[in-house]
PDB file of N, CA and C in Angstrom:
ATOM      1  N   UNK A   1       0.853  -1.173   0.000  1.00  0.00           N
ATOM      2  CA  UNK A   1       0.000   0.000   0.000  1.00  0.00           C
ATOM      3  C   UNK A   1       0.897   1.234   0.000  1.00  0.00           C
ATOM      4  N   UNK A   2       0.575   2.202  -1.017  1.00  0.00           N
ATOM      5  CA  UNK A   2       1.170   3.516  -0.787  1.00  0.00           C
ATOM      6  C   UNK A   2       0.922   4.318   0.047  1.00  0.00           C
ATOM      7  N   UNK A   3       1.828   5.244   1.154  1.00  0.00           N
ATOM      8  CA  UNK A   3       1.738   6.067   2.305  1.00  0.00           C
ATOM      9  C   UNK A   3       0.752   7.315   1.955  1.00  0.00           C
ATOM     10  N   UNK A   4       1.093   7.324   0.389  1.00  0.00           N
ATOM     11  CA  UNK A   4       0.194   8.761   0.235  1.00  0.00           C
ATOM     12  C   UNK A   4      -1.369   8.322   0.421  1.00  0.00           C
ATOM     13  N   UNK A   5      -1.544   7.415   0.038  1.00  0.00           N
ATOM     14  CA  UNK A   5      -2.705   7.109  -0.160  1.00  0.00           C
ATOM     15  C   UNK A   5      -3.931   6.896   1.297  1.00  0.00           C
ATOM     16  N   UNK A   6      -2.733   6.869   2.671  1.00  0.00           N
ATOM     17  CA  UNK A   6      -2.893   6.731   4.033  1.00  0.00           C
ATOM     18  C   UNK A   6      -3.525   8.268   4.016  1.00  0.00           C
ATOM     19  N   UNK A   7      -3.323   9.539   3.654  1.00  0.00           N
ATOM     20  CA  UNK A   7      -4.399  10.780   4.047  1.00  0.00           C
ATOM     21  C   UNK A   7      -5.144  10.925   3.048  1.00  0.00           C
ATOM     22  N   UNK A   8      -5.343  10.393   1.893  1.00  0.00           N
ATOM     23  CA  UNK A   8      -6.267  10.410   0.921  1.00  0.00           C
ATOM     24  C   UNK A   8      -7.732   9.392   2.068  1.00  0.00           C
ATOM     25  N   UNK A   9      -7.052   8.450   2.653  1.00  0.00           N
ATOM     26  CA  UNK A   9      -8.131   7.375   3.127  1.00  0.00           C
ATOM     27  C   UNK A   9      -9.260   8.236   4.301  1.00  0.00           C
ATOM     28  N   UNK A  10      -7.727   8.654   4.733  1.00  0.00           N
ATOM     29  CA  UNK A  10      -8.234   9.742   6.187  1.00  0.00           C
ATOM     30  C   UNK A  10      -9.424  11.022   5.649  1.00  0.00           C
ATOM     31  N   UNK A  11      -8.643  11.419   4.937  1.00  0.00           N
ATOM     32  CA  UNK A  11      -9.822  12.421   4.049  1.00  0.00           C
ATOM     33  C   UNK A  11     -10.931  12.327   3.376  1.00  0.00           C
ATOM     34  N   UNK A  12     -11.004  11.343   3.310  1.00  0.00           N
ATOM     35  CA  UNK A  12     -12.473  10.828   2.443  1.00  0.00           C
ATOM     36  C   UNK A  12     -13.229  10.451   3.727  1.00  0.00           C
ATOM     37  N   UNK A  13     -12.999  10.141   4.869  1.00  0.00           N
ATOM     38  CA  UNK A  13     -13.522   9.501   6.548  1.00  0.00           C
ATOM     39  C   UNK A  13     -13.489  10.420   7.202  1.00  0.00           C
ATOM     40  N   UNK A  14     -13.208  11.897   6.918  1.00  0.00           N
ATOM     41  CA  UNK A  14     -13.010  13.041   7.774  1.00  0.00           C
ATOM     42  C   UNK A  14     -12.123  13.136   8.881  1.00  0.00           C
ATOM     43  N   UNK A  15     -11.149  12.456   8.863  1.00  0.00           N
ATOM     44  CA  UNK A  15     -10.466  12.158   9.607  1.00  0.00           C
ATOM     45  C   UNK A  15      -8.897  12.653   9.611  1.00  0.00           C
ATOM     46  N   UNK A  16      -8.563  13.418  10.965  1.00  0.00           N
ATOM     47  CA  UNK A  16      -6.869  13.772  10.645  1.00  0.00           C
ATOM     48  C   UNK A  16      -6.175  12.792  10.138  1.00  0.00           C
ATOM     49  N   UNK A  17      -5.622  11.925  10.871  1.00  0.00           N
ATOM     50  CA  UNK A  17      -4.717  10.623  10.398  1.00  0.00           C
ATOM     51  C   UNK A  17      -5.428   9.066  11.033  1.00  0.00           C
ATOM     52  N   UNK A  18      -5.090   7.967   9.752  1.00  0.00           N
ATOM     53  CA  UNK A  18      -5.384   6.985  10.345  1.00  0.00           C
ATOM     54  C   UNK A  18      -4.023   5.652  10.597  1.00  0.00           C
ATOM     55  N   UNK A  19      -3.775   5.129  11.621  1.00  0.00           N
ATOM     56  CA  UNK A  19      -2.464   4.426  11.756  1.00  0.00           C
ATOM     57  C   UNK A  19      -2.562   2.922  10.444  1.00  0.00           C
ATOM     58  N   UNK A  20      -1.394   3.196   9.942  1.00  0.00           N
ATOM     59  CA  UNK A  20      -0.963   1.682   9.084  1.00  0.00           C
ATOM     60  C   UNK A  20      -1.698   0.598   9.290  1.00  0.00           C
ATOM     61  N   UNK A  21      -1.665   0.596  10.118  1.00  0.00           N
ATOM     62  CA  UNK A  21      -2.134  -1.040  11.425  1.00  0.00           C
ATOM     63  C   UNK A  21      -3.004  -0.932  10.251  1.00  0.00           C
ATOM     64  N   UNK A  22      -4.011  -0.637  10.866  1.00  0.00           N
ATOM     65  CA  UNK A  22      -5.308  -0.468  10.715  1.00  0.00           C
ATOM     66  C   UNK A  22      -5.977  -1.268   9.143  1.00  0.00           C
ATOM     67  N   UNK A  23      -5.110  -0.667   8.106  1.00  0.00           N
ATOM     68  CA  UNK A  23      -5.637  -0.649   7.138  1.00  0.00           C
ATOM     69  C   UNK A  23      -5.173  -2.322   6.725  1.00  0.00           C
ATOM     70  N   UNK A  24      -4.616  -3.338   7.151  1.00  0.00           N
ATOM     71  CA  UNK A  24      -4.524  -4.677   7.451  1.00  0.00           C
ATOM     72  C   UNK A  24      -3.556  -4.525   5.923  1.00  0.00           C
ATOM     73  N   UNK A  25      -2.672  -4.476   5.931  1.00  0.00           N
ATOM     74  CA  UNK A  25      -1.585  -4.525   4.887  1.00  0.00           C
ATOM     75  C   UNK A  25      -0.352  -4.705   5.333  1.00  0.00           C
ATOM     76  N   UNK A  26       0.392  -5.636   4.985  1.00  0.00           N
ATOM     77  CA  UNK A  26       1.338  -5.823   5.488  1.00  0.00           C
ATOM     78  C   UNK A  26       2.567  -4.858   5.033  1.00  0.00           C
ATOM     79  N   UNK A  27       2.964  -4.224   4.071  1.00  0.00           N
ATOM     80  CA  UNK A  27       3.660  -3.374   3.386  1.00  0.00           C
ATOM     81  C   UNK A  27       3.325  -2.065   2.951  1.00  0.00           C
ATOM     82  N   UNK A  28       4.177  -0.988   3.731  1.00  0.00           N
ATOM     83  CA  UNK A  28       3.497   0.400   3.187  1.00  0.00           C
ATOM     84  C   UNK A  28       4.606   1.391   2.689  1.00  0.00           C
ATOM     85  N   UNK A  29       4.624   1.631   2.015  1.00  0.00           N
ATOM     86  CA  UNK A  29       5.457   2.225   0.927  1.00  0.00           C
ATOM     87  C   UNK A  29       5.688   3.616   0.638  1.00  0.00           C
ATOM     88  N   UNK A  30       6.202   4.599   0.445  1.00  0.00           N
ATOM     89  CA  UNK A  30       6.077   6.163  -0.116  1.00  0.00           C
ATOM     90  C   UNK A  30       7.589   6.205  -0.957  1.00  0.00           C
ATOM     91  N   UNK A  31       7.110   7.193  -1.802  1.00  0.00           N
ATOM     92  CA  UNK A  31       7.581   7.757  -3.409  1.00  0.00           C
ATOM     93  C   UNK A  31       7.471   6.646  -4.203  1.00  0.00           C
ATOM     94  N   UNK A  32       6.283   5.922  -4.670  1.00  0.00           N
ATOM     95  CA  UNK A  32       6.370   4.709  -5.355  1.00  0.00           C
ATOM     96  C   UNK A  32       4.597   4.215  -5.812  1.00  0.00           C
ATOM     97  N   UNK A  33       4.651   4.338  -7.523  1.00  0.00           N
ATOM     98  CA  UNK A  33       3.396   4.489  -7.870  1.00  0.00           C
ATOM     99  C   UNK A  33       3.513   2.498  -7.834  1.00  0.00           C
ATOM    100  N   UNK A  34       2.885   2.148  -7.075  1.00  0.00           N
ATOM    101  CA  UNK A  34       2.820   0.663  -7.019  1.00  0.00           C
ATOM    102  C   UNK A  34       2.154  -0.057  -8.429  1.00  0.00           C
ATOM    103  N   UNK A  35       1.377   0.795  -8.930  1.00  0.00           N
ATOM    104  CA  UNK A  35       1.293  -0.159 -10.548  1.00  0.00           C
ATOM    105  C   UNK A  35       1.711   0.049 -11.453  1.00  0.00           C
ATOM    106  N   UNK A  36       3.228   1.069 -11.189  1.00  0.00           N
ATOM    107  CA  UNK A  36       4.142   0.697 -11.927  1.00  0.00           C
ATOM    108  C   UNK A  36       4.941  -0.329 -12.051  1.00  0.00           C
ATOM    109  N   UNK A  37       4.247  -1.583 -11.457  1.00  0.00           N
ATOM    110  CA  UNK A  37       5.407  -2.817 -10.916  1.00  0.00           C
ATOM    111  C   UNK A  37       4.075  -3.991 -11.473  1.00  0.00           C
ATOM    112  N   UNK A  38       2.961  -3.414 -12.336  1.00  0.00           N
ATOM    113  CA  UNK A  38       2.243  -4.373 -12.819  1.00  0.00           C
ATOM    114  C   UNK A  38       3.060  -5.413 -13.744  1.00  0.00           C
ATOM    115  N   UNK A  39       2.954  -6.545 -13.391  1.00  0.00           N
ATOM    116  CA  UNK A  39       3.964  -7.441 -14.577  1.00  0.00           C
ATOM    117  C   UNK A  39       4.987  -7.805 -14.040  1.00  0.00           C
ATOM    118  N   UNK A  40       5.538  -7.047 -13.106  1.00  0.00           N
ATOM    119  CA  UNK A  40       7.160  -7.051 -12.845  1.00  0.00           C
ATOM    120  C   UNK A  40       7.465  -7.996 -11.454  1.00  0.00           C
ATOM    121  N   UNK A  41       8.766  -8.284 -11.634  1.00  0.00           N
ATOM    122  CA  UNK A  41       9.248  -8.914 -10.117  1.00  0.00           C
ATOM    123  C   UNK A  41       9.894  -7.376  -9.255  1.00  0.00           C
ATOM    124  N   UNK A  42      10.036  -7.690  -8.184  1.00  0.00           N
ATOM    125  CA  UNK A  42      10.726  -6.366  -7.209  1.00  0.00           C
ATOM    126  C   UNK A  42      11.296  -7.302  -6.148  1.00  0.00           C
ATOM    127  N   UNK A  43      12.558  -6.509  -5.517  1.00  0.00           N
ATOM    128  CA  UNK A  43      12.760  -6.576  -4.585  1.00  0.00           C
ATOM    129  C   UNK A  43      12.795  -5.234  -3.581  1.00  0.00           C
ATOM    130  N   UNK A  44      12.224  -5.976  -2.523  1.00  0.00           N
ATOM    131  CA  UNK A  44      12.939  -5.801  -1.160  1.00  0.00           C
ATOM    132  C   UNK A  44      13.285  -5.811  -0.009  1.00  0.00           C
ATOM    133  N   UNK A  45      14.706  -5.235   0.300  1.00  0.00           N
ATOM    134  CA  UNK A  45      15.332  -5.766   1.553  1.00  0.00           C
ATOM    135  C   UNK A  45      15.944  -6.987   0.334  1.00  0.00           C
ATOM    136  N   UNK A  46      15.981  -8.042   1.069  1.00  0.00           N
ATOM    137  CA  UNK A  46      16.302  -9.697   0.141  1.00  0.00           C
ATOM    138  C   UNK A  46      15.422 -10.419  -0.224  1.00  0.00           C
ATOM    139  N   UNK A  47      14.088 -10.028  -0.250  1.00  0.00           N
ATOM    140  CA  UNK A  47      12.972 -10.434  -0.740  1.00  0.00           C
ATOM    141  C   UNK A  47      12.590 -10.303  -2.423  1.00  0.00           C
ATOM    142  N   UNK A  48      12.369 -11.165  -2.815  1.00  0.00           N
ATOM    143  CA  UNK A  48      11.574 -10.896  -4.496  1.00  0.00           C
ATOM    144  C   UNK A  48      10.533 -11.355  -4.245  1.00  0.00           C
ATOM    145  N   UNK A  49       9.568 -10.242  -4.709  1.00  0.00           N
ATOM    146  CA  UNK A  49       8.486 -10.469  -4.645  1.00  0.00           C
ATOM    147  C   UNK A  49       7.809 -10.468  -6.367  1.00  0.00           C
ATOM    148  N   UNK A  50       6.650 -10.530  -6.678  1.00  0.00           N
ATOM    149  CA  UNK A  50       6.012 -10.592  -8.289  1.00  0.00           C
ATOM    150  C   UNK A  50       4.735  -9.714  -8.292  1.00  0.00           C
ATOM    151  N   UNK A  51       4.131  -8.793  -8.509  1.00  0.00           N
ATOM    152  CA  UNK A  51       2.769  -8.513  -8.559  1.00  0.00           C
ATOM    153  C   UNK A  51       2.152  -9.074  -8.949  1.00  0.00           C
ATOM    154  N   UNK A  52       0.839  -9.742  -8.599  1.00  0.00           N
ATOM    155  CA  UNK A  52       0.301 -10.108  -8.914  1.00  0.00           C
ATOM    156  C   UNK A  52      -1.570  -9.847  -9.281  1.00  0.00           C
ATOM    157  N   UNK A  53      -1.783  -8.616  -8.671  1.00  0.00           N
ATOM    158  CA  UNK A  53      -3.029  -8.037  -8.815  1.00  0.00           C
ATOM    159  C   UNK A  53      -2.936  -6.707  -7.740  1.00  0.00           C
ATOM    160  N   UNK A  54      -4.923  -6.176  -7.820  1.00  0.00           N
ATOM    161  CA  UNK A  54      -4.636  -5.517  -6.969  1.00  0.00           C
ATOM    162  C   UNK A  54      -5.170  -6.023  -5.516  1.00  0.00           C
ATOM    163  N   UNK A  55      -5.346  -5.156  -4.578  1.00  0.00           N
ATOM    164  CA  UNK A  55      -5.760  -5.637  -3.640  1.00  0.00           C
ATOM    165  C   UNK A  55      -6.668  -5.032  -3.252  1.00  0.00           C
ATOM    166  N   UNK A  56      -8.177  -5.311  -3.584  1.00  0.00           N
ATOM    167  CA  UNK A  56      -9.293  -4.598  -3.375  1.00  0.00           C
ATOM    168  C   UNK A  56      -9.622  -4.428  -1.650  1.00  0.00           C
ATOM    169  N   UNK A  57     -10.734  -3.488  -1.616  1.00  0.00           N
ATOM    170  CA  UNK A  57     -10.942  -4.014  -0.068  1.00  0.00           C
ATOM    171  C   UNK A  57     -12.035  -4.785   0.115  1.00  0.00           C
ATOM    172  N   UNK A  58     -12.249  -4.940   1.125  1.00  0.00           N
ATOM    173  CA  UNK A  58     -13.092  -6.372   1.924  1.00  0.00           C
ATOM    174  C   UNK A  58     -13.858  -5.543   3.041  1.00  0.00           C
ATOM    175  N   UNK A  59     -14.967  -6.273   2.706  1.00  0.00           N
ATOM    176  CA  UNK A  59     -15.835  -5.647   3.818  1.00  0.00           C
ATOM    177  C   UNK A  59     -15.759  -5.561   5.310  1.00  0.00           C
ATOM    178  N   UNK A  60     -14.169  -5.735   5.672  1.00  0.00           N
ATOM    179  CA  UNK A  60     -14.111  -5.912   6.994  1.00  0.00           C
ATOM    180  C   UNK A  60     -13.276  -4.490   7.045  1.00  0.00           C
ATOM    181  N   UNK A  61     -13.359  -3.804   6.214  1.00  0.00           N
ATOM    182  CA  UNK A  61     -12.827  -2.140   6.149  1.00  0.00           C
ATOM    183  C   UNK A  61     -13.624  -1.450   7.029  1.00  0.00           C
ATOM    184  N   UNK A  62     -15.200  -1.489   6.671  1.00  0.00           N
ATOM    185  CA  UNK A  62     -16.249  -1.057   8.069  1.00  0.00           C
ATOM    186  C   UNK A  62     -16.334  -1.373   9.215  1.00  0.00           C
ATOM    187  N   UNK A  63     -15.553  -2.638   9.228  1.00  0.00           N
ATOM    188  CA  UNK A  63     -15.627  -2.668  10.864  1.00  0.00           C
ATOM    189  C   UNK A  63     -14.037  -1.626  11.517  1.00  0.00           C
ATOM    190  N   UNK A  64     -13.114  -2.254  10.629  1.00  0.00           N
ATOM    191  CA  UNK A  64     -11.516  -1.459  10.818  1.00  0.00           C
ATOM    192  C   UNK A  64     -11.154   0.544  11.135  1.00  0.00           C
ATOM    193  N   UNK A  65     -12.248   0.635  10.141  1.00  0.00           N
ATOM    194  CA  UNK A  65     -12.378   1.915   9.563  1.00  0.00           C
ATOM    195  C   UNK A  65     -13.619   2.783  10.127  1.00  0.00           C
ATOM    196  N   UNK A  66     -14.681   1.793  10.185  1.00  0.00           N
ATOM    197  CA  UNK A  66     -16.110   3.026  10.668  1.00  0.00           C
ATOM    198  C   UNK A  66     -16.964   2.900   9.177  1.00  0.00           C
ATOM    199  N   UNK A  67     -18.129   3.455   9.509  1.00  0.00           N
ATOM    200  CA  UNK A  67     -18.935   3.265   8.575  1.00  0.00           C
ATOM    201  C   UNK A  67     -18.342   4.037   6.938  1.00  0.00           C
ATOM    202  N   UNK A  68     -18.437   3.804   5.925  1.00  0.00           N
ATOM    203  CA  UNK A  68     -18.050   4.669   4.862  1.00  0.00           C
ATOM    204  C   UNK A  68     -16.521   3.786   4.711  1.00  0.00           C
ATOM    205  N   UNK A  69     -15.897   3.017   5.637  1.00  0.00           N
ATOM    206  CA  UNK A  69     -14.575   2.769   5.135  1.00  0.00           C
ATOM    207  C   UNK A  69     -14.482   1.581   3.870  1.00  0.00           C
ATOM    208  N   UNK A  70     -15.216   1.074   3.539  1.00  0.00           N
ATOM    209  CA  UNK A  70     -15.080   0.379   2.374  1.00  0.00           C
ATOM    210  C   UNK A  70     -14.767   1.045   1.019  1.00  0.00           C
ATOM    211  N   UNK A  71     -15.414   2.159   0.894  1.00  0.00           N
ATOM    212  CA  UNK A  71     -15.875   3.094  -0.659  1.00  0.00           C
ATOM    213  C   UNK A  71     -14.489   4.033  -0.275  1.00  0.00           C
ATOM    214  N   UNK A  72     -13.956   4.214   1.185  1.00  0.00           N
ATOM    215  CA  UNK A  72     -12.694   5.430   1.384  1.00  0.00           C
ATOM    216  C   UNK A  72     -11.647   4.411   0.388  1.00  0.00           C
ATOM    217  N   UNK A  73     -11.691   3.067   0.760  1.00  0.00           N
ATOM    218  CA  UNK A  73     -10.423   1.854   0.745  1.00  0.00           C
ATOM    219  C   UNK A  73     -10.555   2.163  -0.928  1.00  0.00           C
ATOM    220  N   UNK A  74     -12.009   2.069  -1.846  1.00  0.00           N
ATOM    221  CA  UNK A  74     -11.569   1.638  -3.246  1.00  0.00           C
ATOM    222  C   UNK A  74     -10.402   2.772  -4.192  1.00  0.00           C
ATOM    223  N   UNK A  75      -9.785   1.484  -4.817  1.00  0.00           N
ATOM    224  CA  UNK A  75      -8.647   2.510  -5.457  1.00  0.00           C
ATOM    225  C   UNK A  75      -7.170   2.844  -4.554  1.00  0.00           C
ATOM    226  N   UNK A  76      -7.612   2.728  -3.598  1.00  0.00           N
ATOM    227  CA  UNK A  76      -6.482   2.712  -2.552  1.00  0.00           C
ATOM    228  C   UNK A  76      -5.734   1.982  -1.890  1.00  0.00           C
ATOM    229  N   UNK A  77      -6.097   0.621  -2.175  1.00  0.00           N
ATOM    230  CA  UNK A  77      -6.223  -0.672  -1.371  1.00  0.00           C
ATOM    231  C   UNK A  77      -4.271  -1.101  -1.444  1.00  0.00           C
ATOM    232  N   UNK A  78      -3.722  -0.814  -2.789  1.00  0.00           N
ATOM    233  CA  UNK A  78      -2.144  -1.534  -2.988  1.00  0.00           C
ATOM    234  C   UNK A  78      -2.525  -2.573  -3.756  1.00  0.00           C
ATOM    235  N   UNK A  79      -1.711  -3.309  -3.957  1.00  0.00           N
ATOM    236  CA  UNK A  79      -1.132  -4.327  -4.557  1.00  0.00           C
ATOM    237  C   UNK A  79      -0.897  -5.906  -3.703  1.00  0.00           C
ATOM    238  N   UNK A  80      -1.251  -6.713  -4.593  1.00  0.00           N
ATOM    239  CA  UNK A  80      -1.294  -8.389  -4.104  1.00  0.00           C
ATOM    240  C   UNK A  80       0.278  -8.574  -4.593  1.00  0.00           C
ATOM    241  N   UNK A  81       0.805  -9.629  -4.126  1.00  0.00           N
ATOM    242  CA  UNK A  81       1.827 -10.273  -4.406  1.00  0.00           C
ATOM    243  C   UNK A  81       2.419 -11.735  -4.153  1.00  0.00           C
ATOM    244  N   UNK A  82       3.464 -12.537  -4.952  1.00  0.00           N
ATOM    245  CA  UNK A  82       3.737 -13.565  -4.657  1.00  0.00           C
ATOM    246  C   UNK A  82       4.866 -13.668  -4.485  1.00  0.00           C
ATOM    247  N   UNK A  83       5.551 -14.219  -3.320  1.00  0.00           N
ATOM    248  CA  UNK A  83       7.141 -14.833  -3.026  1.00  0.00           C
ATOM    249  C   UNK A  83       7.777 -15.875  -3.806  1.00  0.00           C
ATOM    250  N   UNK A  84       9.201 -14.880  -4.520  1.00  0.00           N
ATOM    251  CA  UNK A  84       9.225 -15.734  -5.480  1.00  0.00           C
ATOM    252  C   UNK A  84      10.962 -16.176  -4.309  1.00  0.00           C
ATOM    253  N   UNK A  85      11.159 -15.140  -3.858  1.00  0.00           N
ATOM    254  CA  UNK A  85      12.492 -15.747  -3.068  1.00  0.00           C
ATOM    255  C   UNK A  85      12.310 -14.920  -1.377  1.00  0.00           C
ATOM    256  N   UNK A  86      12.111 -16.262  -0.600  1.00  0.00           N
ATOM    257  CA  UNK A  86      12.164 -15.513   0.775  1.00  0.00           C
ATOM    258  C   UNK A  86      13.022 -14.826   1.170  1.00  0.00           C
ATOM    259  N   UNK A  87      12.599 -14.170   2.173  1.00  0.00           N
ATOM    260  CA  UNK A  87      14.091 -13.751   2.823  1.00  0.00           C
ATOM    261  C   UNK A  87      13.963 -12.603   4.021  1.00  0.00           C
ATOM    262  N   UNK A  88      14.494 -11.847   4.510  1.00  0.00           N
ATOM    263  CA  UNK A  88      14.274 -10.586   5.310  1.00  0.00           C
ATOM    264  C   UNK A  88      14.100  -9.404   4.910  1.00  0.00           C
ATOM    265  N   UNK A  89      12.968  -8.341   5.256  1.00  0.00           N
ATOM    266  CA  UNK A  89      12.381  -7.376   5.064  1.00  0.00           C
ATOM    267  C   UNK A  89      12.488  -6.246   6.202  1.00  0.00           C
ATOM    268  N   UNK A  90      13.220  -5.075   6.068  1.00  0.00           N
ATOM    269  CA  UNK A  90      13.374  -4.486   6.952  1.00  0.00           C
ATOM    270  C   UNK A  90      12.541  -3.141   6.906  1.00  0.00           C
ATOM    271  N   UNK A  91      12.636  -2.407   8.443  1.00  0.00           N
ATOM    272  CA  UNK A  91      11.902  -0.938   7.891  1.00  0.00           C
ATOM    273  C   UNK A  91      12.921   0.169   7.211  1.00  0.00           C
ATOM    274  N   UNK A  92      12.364   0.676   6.412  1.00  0.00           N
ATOM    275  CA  UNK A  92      13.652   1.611   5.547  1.00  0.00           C
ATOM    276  C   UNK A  92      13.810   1.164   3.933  1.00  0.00           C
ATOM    277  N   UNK A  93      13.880  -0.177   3.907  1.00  0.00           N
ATOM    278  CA  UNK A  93      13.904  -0.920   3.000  1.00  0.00           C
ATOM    279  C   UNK A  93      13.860  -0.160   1.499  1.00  0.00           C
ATOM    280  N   UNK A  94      14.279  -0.129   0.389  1.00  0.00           N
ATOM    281  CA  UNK A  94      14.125   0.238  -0.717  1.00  0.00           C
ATOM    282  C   UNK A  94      13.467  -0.988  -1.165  1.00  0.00           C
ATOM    283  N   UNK A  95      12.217  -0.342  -2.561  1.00  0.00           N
ATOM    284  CA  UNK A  95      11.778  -1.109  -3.766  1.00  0.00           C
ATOM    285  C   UNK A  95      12.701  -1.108  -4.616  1.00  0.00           C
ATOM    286  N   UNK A  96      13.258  -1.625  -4.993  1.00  0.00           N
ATOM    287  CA  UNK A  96      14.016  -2.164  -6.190  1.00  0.00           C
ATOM    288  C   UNK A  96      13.576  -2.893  -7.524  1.00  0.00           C
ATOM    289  N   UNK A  97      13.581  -2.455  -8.763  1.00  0.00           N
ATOM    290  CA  UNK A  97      13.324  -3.514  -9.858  1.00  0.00           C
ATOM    291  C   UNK A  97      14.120  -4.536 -10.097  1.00  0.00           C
ATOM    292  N   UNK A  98      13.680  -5.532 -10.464  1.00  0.00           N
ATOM    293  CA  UNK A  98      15.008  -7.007 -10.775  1.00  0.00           C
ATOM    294  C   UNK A  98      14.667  -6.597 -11.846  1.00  0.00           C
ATOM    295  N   UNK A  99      16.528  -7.302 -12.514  1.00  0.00           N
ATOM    296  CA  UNK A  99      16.595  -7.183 -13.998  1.00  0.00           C
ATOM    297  C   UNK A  99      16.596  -8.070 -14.461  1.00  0.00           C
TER     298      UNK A  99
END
């Protein structure tokens, strides 16, 4: 999930800020248009990962979020992915393209 997209969510919910947690994503990201990596493998940290779709939201956004958080989530949700090589993921971490 992209960071920018964390006060776009807040703003559509009237809301100053809402914490990472929350939005049940395991990866959150800033300076990085995430479907620019449609198709592609990435790493990071030592991880390769693959895109593999997007990641819509789920109706358990209204309970996470408050009423209205499903329709805040669409469009905003990030990106699905598959492990193509495990490994360790740190905070700080750069996205990287594999070549």
């Amino acid at each position: 999930m992209q960071q920018e997209h964390l006060h776009a969510i807040a703003s559509c919910l009237q809301r100053e800020a809402i914490a990472p947690e929350v939005f049940r994503r395991n990866i959150v990201v800033s300076g990085l248009n995430l479907l620019a990596l449609k198709g592609k493998q990435f790493r990071i940290g030592n991880v390769v990962l693959e895109y593999t779709g997007l990641c819509h939201p789920c109706s358990k956004m209204e309970t996470s979020l408050g009423p209205g958080g499903y329709n805040a989530m669409r469009g905003h949700g990030g990106i699905t992915t598959r492990v193509v090589e495990a490994g360790d993921i740190a905070l700080g971490d750069d996205v990287q393209a594999c070549l």
